[in-house]
Protein backbone atom coordinates (compact mmCIF):
# COMPACT_ATOMS: atom_id res chain seq x y z
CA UNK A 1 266.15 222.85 85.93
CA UNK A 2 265.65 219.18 87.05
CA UNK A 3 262.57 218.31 85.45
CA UNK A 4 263.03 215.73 82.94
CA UNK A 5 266.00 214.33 84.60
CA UNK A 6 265.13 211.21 86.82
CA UNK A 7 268.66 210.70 87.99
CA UNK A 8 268.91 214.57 89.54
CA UNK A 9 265.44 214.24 90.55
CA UNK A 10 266.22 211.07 92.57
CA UNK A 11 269.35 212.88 93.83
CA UNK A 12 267.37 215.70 95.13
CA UNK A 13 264.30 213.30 96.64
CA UNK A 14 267.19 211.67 98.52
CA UNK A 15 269.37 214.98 99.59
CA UNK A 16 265.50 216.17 101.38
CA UNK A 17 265.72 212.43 102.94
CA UNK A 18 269.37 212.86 104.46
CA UNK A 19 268.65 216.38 105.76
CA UNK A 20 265.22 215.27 107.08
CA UNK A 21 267.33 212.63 109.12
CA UNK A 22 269.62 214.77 110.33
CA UNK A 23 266.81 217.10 110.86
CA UNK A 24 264.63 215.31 113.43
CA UNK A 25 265.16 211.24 112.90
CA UNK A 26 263.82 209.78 115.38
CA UNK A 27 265.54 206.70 115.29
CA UNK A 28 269.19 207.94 115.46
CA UNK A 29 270.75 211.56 116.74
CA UNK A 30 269.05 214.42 115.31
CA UNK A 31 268.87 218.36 115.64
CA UNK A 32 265.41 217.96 116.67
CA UNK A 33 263.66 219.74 114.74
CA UNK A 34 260.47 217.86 114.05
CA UNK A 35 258.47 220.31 112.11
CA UNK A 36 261.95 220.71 109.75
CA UNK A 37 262.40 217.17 109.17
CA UNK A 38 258.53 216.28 108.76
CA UNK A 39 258.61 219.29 105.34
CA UNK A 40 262.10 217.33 104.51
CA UNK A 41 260.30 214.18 104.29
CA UNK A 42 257.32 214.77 102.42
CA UNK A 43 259.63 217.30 99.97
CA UNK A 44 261.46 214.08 99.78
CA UNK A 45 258.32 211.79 98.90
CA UNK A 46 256.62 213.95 96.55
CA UNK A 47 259.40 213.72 94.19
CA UNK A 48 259.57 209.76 94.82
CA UNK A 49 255.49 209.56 94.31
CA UNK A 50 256.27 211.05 90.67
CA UNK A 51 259.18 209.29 89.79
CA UNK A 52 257.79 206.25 90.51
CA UNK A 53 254.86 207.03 88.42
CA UNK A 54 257.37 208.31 85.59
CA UNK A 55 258.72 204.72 85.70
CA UNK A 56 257.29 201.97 87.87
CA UNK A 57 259.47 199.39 87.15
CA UNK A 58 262.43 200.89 88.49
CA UNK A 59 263.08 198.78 92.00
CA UNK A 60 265.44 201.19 93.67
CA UNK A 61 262.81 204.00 93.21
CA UNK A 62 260.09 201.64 94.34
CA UNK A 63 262.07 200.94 97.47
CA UNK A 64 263.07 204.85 98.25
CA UNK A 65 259.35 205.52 97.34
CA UNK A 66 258.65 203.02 100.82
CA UNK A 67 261.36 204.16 102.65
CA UNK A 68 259.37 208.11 102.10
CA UNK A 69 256.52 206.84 103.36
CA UNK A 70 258.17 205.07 106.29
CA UNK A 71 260.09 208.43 107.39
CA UNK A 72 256.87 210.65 106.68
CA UNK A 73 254.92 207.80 108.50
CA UNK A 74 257.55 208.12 111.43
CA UNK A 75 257.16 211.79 111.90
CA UNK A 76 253.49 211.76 112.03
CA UNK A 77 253.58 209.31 114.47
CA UNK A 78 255.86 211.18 116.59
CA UNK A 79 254.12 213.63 116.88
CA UNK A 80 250.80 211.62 117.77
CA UNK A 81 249.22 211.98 114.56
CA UNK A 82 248.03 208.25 114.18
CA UNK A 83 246.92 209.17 110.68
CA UNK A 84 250.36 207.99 109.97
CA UNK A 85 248.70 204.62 110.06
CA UNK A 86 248.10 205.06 106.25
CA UNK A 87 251.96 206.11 105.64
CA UNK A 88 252.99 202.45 107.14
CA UNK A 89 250.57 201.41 105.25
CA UNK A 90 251.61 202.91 101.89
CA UNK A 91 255.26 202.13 102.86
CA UNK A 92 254.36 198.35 103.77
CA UNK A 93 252.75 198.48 99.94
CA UNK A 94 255.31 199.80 98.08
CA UNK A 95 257.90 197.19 100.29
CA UNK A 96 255.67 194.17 99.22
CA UNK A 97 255.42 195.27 95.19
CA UNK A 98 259.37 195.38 95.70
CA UNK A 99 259.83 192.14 97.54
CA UNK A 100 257.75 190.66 94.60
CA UNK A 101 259.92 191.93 91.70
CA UNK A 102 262.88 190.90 93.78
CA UNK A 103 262.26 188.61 96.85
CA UNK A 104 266.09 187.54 97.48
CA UNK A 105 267.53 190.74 98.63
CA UNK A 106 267.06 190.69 102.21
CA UNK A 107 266.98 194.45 102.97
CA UNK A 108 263.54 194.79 100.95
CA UNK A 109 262.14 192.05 103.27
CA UNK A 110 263.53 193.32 106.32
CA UNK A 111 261.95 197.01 105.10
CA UNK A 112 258.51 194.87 104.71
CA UNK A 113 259.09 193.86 108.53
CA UNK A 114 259.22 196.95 110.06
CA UNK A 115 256.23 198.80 107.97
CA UNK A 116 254.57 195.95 109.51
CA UNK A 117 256.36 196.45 113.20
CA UNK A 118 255.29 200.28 112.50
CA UNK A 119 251.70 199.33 111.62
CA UNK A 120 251.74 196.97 115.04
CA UNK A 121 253.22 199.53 117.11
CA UNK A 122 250.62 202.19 116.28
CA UNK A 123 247.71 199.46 116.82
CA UNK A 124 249.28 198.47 120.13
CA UNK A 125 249.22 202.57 120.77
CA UNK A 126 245.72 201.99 120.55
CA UNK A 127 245.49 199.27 122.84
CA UNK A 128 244.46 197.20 119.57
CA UNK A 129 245.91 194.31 121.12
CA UNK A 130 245.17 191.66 118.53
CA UNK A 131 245.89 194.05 115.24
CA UNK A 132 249.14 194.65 117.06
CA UNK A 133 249.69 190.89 117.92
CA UNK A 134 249.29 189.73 114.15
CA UNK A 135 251.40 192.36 112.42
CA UNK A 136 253.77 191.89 115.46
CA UNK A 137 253.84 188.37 114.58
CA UNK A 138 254.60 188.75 111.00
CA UNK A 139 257.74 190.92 111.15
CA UNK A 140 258.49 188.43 113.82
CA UNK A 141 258.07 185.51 111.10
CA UNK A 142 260.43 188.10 108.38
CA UNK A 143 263.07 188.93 110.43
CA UNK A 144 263.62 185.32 112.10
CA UNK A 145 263.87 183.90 108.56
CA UNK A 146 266.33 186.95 107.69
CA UNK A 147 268.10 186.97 111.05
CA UNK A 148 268.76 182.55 110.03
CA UNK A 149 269.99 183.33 106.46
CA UNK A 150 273.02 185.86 107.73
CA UNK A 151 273.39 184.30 111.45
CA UNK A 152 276.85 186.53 111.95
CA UNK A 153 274.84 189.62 111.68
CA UNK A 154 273.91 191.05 115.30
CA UNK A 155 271.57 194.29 113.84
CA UNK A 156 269.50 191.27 112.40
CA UNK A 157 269.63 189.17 116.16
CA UNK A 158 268.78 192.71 117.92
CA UNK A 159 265.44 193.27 115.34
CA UNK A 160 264.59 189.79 116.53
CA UNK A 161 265.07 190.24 120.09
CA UNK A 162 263.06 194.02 119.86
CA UNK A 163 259.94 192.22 117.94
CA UNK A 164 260.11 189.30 120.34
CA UNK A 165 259.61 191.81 123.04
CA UNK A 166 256.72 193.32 121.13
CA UNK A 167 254.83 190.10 120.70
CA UNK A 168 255.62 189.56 124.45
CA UNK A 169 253.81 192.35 125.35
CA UNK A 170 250.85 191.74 122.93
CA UNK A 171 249.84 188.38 124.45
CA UNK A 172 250.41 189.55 128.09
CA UNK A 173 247.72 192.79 126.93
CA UNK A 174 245.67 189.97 125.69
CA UNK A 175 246.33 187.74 128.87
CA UNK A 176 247.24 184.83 126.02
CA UNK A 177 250.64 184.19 127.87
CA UNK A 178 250.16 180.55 127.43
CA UNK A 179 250.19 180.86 124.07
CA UNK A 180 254.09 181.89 124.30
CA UNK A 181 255.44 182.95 121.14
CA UNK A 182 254.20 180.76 118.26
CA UNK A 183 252.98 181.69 115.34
């Protein structure tokens, strides 16, 4: 009965998201149930693949369409499927066409920074030490600049402090520790 209607459609695409969360998350408390919340999520992002394609100028479905592939992308990688490589990917995409259309709203950007922490993280899983360095380094860059603009906000200090840790442990795998932490 939904097709046709964006608005229910979107509705539904983000009811899959919420139970896929509560489903198996990985990055906050979950039922665990992995397999569950994996179907949730791509449920979830097929809908948001087609109403993006219904209407690609719509920003908020642009950004839910990343935020798919980011979850979908998280699963797989939980798992150890590195094939989610191409879900960061995707997500990192769909984050930089919405950063373009609007480049002051700060949670886009920060969404940009951690497909890009994601796409690090599975390269440093790899021991891709360099691969992980440079996307390390530019969430670093994003959320430094974001973590400046709103100074009073500590989930902003924290993604600093977490990415400053990964870029740590990229030059020490690279034995570049003289190279500290510029960009």
């Amino acid at each position: 009965e939904s097709d046709g209607d964006a608005s229910l459609q979107s509705e539904i695409a983000t009811a899959y998201q919420r139970i896929g969360d509560v489903q198996g998350n990985p990055y906050m408390g979950n039922l665990g149930n992995i397999k569950g919340a994996t179907a949730s999520y791509q449920k979830s992002l097929e809908i948001r693949e087609k109403l993006v394609a219904d209407d690609p100028q719509n920003i908020v479905m642009r950004r839910d369409l990343a935020k798919s592939y980011e979850s979908s992308g998280d699963m797989l990688w939980r798992i150890g499927e590195y094939g989610a490589l191409e879900n960061f990917r995707l997500a990192l995409e769909k984050f930089q066409e919405t950063v373009a259309i609007a480049p002051n709203i700060p949670k886009y950007r920060r969404g940009m920074g951690s497909a890009l922490a994601k796409i690090g993280d599975i390269a440093a899983a790899k021991h891709e030490w360099q691969t992980a360095l440079e996307n390390h380094r530019k969430t670093l860059d994003i959320w430094s600049h974001l973590s400046a603009a709103e100074p009073q906000k500590a989930n902003l200090k924290r993604d600093v402090a977490l990415i400053t840790d990964r870029v740590s442990t990229d030059l020490e795998k690279l034995g570049n520790l003289s190279d500290g932490l510029k960009g």
